[in-house]
C-alpha atoms as a PDB file:
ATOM      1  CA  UNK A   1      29.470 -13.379 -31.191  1.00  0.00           C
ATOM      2  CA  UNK A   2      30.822 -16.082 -29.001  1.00  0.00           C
ATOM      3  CA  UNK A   3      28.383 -18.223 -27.301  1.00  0.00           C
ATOM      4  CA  UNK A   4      30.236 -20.144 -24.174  1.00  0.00           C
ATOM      5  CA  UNK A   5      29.004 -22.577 -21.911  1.00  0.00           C
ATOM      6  CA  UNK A   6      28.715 -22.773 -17.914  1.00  0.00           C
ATOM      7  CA  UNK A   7      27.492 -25.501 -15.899  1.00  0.00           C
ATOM      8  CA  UNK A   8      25.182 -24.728 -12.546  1.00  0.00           C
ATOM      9  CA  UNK A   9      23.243 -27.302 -10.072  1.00  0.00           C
ATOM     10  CA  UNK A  10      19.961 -26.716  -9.710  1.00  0.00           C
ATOM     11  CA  UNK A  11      17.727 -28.230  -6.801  1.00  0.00           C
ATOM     12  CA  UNK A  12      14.133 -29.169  -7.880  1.00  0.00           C
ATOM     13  CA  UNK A  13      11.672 -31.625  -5.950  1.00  0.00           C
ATOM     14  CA  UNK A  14      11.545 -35.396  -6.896  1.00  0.00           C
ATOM     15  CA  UNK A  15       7.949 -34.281  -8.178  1.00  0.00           C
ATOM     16  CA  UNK A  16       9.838 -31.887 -10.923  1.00  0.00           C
ATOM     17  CA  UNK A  17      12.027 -34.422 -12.014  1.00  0.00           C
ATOM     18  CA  UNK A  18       9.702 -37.256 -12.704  1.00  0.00           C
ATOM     19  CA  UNK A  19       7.636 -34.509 -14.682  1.00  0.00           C
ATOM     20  CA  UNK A  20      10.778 -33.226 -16.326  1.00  0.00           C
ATOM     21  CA  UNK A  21      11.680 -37.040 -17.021  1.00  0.00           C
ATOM     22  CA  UNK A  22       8.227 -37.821 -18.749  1.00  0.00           C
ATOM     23  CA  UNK A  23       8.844 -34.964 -21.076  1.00  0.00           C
ATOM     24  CA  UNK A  24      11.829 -36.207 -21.930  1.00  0.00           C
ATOM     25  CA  UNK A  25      10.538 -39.655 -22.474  1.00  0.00           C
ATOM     26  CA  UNK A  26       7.812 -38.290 -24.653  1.00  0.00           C
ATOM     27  CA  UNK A  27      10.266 -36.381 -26.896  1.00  0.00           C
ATOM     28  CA  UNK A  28       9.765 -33.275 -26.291  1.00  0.00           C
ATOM     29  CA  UNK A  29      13.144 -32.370 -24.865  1.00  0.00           C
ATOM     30  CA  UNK A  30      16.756 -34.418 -25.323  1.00  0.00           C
ATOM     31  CA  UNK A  31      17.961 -34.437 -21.455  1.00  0.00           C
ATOM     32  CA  UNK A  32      17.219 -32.619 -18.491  1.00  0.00           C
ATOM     33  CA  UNK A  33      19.593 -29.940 -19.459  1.00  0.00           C
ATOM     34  CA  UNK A  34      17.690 -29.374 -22.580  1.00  0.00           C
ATOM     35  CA  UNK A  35      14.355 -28.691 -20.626  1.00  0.00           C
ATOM     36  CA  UNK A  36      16.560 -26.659 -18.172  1.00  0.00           C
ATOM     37  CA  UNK A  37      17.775 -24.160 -20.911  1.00  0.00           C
ATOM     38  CA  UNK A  38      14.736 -24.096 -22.884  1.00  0.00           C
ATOM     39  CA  UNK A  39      13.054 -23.232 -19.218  1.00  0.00           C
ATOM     40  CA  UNK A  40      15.526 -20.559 -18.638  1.00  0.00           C
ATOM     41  CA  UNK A  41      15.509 -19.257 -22.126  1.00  0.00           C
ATOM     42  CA  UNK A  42      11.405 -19.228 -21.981  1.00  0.00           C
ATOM     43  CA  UNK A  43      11.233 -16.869 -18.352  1.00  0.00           C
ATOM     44  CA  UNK A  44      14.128 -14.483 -19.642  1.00  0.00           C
ATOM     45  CA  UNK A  45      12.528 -13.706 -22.662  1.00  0.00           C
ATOM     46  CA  UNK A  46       8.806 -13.673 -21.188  1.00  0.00           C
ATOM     47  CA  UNK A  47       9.342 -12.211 -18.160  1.00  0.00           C
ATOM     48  CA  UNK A  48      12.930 -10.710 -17.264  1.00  0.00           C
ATOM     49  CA  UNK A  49      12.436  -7.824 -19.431  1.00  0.00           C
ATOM     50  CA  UNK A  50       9.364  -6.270 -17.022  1.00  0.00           C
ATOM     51  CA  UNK A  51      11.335  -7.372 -13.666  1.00  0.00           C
ATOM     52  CA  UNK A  52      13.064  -4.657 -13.111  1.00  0.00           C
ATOM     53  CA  UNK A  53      10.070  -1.952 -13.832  1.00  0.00           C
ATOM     54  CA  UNK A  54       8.085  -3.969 -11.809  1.00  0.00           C
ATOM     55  CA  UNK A  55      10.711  -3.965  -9.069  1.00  0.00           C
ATOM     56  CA  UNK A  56      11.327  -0.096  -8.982  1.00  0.00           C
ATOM     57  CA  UNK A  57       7.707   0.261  -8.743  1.00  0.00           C
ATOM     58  CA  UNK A  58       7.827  -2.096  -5.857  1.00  0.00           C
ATOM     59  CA  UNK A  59      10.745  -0.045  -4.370  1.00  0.00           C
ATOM     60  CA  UNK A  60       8.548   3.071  -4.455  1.00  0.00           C
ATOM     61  CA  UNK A  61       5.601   1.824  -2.856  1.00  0.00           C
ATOM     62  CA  UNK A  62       7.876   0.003  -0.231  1.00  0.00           C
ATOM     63  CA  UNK A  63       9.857   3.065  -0.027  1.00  0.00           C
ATOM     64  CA  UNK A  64       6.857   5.069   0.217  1.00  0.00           C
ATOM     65  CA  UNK A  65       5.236   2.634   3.186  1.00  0.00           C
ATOM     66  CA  UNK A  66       8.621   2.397   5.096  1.00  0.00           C
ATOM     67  CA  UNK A  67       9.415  -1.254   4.059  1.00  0.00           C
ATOM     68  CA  UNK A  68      12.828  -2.724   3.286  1.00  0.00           C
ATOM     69  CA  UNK A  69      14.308  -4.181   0.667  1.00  0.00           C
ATOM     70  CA  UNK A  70      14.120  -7.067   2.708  1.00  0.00           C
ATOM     71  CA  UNK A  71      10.561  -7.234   3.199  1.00  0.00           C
ATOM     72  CA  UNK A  72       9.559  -6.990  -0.627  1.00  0.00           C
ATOM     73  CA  UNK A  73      12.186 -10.196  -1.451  1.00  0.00           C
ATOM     74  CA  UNK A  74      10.559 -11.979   1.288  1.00  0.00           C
ATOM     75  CA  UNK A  75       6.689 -10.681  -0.238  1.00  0.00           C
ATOM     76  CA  UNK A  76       7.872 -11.884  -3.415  1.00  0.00           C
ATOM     77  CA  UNK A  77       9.306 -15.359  -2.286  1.00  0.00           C
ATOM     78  CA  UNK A  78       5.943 -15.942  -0.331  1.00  0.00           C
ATOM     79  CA  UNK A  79       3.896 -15.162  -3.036  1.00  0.00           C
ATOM     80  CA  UNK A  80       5.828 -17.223  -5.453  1.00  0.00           C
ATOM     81  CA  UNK A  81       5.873 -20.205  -3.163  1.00  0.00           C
ATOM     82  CA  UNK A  82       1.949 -19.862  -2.882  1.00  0.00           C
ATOM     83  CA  UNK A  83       1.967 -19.626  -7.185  1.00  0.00           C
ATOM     84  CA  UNK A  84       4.099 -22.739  -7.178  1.00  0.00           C
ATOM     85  CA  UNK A  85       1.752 -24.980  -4.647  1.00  0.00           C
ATOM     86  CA  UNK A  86      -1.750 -23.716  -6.356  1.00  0.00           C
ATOM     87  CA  UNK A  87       0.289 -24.930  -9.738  1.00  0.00           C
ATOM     88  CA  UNK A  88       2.400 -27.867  -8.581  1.00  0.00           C
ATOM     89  CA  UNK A  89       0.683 -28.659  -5.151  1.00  0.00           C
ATOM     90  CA  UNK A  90       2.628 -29.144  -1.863  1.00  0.00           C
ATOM     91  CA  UNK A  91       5.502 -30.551  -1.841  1.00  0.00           C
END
C-alpha cells in the first residue's frame, strides 16, 4: 500500500503552541508536525470510528424534535468549545 503525503495549515492559539513547543523540547515529539500527526492519528483511531453512530443518533433525535442539521453542528461546536475552555481555559 502506498502511503503519500499532504501538507494542511492548521490554526491553534499561541497557548497551544508554547504547550506543543515544550513537548517538543522535552522529547517527546520531533517537530510540531510530529505532535500534529500523532494528534490526528490518536482522535481517528479513538474516536472517529463512533462519530458517525453517534451522529445518526443525533440526526434522529433532531429529526424527531424538528431541528436542522444546522442546529446539531452548531450544539456540537458549542459544546466542544465549552470542553476545550474547562480543559485549556479561555483563550
Amino acid at each position: 500500500m502506498e502511503t503519500t503525503n499532504a501538507s494542511i495549515t492548521a490554526r491553534l492559539t499561541a497557548k497551544e503552541i508554547k504547550k506543543i513547543d515544550s513537548l517538543i523540547s522535552a522529547g517527546l515529539y520531533t517537530t510540531r508536525s510530529d505532535f500534529l500527526r500523532h494528534a490526528a492519528r490518536h482522535l481517528l483511531r479513538e474516536e472517529a470510528p463512533e462519530i458517525p453512530e453517534v451522529f445518526r443518533r443525533l440526526q434522529s433525535q433532531a429529526k424527531e424534535k424538528g431541528l436542522s442539521k444546522d442546529k446539531i453542528l452548531e450544539d456540537i461546536r458549542k459544546v466542544r468549545r465549552q470542553l476545550y475552555e474547562e480543559t485549556f481555559g479561555d483563550d
